[in-house]
C-alpha atoms as a PDB file:
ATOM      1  CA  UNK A   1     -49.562  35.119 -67.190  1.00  0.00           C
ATOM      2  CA  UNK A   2     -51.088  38.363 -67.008  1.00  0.00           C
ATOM      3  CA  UNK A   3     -50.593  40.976 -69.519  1.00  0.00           C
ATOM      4  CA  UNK A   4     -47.473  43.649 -68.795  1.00  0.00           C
ATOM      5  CA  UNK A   5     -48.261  47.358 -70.055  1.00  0.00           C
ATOM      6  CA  UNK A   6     -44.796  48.894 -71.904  1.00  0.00           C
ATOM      7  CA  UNK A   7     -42.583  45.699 -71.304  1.00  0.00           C
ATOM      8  CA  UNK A   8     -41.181  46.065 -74.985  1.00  0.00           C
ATOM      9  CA  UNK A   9     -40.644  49.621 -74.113  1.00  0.00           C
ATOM     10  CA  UNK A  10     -39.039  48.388 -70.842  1.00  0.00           C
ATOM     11  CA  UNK A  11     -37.079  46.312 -72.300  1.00  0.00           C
ATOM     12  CA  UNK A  12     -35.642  48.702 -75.098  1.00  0.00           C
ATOM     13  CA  UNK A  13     -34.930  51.218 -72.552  1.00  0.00           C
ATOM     14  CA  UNK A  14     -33.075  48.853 -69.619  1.00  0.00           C
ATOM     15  CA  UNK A  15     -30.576  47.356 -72.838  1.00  0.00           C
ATOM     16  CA  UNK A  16     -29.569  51.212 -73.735  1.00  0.00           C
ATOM     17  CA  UNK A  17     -28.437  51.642 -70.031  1.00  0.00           C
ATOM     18  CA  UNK A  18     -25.775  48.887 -70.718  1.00  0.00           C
ATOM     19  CA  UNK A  19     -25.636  47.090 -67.465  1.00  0.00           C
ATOM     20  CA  UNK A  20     -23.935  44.484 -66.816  1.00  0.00           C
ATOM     21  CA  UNK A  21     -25.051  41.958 -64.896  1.00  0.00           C
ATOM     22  CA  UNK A  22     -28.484  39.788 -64.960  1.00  0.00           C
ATOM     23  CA  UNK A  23     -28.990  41.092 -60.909  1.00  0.00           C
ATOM     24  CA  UNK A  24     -28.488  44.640 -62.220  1.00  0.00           C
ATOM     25  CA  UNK A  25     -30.670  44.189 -65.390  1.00  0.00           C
ATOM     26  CA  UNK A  26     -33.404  42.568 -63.911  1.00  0.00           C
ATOM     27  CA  UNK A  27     -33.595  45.193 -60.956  1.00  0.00           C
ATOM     28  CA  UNK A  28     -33.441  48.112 -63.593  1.00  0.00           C
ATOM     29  CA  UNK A  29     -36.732  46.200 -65.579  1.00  0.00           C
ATOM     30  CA  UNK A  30     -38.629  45.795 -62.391  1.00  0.00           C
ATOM     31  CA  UNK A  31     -38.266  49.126 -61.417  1.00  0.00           C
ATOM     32  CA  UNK A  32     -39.342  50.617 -64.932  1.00  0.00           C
ATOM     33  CA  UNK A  33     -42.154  48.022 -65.332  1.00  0.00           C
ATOM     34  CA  UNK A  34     -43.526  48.922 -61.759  1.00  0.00           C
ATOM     35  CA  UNK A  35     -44.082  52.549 -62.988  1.00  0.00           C
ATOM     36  CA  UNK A  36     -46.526  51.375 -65.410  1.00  0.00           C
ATOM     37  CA  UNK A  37     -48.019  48.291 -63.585  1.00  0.00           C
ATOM     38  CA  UNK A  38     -49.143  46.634 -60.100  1.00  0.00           C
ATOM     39  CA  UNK A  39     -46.679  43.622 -59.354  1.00  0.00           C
ATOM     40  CA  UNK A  40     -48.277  42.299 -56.194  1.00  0.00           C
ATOM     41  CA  UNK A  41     -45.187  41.380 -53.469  1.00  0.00           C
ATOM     42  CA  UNK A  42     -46.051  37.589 -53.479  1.00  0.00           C
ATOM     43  CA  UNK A  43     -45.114  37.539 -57.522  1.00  0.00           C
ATOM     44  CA  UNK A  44     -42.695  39.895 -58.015  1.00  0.00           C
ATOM     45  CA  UNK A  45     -39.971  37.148 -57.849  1.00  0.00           C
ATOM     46  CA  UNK A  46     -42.273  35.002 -60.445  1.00  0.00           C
ATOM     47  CA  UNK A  47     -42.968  38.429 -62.193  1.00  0.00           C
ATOM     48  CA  UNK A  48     -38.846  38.928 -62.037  1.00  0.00           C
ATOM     49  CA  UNK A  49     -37.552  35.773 -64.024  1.00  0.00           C
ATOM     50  CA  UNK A  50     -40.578  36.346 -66.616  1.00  0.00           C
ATOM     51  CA  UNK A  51     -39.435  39.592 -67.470  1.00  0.00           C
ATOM     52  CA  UNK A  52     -35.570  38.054 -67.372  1.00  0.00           C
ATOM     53  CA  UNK A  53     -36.872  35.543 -69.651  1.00  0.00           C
ATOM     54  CA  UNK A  54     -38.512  38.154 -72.380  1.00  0.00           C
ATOM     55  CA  UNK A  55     -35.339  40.400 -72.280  1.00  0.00           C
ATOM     56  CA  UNK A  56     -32.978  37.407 -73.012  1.00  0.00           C
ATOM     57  CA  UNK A  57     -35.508  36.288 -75.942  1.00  0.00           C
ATOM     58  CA  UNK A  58     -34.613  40.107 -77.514  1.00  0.00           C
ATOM     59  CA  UNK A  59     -30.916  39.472 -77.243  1.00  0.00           C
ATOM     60  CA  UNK A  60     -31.318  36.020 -78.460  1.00  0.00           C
ATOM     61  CA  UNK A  61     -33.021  37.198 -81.741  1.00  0.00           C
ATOM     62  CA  UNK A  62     -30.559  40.400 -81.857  1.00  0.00           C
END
């Protein structure tokens, strides 16, 4: 997988909104990591879970 400029960042930012839902949470990351980098349409649902996947690793650890 490609690199992801500001994901930590992302990350930290989406779990200080408190949302509540993985639909909601993953929509809020996309969003902010879009800002900072290309997500080409035919990965953004591959793009989607790996980001899912790195947020749930911070909460895991937390």
């Amino acid at each position: 997988m490609t690199g992801i400029t500001m994901l930590d960042e992302s990350i930290a930012a989406v779990r200080e909104q408190n949302l509540g839902n993985d639909s909601a949470i993953s929509e809020a990351l996309m969003k902010k990591i879009r800002v900072y980098n290309y997500v080409p349409p035919g990965v953004a649902e591959a793009y989607a879970r790996a980001i899912m996947d790195e947020y749930k690793k911070g909460i895991e650890k937390e």
